[in-house]
Protein backbone atom coordinates (compact mmCIF):
# COMPACT_ATOMS: atom_id res chain seq x y z
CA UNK A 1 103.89 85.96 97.60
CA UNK A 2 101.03 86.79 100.00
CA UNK A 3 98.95 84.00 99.51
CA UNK A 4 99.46 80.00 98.02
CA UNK A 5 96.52 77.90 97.62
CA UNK A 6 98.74 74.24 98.51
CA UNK A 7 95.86 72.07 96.39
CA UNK A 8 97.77 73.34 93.39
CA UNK A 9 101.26 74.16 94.64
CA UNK A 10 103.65 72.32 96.42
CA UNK A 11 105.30 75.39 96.79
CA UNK A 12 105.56 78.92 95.28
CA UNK A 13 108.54 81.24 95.43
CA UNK A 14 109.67 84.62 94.23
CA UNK A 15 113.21 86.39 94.90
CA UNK A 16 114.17 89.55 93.76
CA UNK A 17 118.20 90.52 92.92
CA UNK A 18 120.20 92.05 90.88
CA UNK A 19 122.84 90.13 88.96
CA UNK A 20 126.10 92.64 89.17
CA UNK A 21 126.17 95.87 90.60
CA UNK A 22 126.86 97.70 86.81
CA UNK A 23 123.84 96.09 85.90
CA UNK A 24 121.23 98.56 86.99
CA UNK A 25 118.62 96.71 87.03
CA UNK A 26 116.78 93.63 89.00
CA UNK A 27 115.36 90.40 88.14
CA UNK A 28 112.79 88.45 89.46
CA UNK A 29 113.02 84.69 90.04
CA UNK A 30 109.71 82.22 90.56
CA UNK A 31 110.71 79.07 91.29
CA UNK A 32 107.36 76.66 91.78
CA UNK A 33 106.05 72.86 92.15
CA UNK A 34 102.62 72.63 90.59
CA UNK A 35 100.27 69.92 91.44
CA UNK A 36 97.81 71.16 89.20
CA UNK A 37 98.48 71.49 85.13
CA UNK A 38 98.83 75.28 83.96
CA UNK A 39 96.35 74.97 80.99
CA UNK A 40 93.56 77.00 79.11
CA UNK A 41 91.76 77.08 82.41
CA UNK A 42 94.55 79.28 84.32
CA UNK A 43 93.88 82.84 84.22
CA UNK A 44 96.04 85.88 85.66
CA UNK A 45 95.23 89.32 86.10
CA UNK A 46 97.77 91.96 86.37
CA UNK A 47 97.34 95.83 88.11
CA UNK A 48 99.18 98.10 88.34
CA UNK A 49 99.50 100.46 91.27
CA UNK A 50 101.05 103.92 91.34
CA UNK A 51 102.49 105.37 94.20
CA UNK A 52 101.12 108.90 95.05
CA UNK A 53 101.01 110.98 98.17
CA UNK A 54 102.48 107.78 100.38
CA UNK A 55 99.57 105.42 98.86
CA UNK A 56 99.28 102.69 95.78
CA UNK A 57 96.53 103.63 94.08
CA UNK A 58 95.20 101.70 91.13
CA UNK A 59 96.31 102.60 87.54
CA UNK A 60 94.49 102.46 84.45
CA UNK A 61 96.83 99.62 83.50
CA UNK A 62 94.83 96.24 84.33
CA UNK A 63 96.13 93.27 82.21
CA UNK A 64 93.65 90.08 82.62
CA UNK A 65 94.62 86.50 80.59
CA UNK A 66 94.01 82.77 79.89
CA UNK A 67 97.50 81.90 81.02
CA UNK A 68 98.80 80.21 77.96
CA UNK A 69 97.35 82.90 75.27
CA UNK A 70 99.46 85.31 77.45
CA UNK A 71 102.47 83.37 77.02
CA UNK A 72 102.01 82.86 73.12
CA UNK A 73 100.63 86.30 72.07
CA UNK A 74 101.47 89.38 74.68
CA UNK A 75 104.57 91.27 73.66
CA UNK A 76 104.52 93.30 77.20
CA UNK A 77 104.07 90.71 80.39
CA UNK A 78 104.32 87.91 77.90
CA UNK A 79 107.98 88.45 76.84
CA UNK A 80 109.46 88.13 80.09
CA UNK A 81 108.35 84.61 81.12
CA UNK A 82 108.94 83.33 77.23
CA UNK A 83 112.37 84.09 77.89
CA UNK A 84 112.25 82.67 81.12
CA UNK A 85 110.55 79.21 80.02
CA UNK A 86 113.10 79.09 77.10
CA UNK A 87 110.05 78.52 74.76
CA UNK A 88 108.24 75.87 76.44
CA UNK A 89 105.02 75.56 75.30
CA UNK A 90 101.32 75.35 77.02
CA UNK A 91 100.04 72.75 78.67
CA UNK A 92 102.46 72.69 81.49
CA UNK A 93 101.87 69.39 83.24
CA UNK A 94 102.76 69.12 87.41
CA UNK A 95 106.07 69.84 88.30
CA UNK A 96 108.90 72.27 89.36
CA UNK A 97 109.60 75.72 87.43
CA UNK A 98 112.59 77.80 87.57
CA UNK A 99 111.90 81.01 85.68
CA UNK A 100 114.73 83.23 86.22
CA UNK A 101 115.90 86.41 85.31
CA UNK A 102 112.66 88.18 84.55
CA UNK A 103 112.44 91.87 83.97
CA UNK A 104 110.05 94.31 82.42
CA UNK A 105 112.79 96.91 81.55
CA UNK A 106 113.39 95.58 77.66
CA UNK A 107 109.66 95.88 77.31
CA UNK A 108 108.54 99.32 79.30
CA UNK A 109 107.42 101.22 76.46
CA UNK A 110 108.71 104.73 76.37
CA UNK A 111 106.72 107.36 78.36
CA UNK A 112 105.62 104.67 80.82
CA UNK A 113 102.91 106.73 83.15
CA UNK A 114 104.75 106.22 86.45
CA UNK A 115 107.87 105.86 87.74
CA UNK A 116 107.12 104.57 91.15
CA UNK A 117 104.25 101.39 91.87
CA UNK A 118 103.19 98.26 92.73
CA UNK A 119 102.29 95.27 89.95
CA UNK A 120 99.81 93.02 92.08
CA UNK A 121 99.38 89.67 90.08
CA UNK A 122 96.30 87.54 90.87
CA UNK A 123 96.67 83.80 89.47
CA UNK A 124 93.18 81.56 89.48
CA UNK A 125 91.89 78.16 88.13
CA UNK A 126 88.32 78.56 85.98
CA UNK A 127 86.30 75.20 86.07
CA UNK A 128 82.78 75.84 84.43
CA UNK A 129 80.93 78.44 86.68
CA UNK A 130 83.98 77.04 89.57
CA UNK A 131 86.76 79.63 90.32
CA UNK A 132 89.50 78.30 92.66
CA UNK A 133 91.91 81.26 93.78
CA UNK A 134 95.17 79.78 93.29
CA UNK A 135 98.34 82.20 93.78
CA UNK A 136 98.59 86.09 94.93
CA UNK A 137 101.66 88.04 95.24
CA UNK A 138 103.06 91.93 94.36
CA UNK A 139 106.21 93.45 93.34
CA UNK A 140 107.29 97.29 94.09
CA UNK A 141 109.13 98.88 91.34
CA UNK A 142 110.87 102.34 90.82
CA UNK A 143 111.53 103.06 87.28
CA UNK A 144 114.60 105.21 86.91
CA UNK A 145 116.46 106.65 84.23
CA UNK A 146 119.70 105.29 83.40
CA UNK A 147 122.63 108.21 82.52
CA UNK A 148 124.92 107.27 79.38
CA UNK A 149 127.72 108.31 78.75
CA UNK A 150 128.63 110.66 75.66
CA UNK A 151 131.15 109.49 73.49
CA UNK A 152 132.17 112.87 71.91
């Protein structure tokens, strides 16, 4: 996380791990204390970056949301933090979150356009024409192939 606006989080966290080392792939873990509810008036917005010639540059891929339809509706960033909030529901009132184990892999679709990138999340609080930047953080992913086996 790069940036934490403390008038609606006691605290923000996100770790990055893998859970065995057959399991290819990592997880992301946010662990939080609101002060603020997570309602209709949270909004995130979601780039992504791909890395080319030793830069992130910006993708076509920009995903923007009222929190909560993102939660209920979107089959691609939505998924992950469903599974995470075992099917809590919107509002979320003040408190602590554990969301663990997130990861995009189940969801990728195939032929994603990039293998290596940045997703830079941006999370803010609309009041009327009032826009309070709330959260900012990024996570660098390589997307690799995984080899199976043949059973023949």
């Amino acid at each position: 996380m790069d940036y934490v606006n403390l008038k609606h989080f006691k605290f923000l966290n996100a770790t990055s791990h893998r859970i065995s080392r057959r399991d290819p792939r990592y997880y992301l873990d946010l662990y939080m204390e609101t002060k603020t509810v997570l309602d209709e008036r949270t909004w995130i917005s979601i780039v992504f970056y791909q890395f080319l010639t030793n830069r992130y540059r910006p993708s076509f891929i920009e995903l923007n949301f009222v929190l909560c339809e993102m939660l209920k509706d979107d089959k691609f960033m939505g998924s992950p933090f469903r599974m995470a909030l075992h099917n809590k529901t919107c509002p979320f009132p003040p408190g602590k979150y554990l969301l663990a184990n997130m990861t995009l892999l189940p969801v990728l679709p195939p032929g994603f356009p990039f293998t290596k990138g940045r997703i830079v999340a941006n999370l803010t609080f609309h009041d009327g024409d009032h826009i309070d930047y709330a959260a900012h953080g990024y996570l660098d992913i390589e997307i690799k192939t995984a080899k199976m086996k043949s059973s023949v």
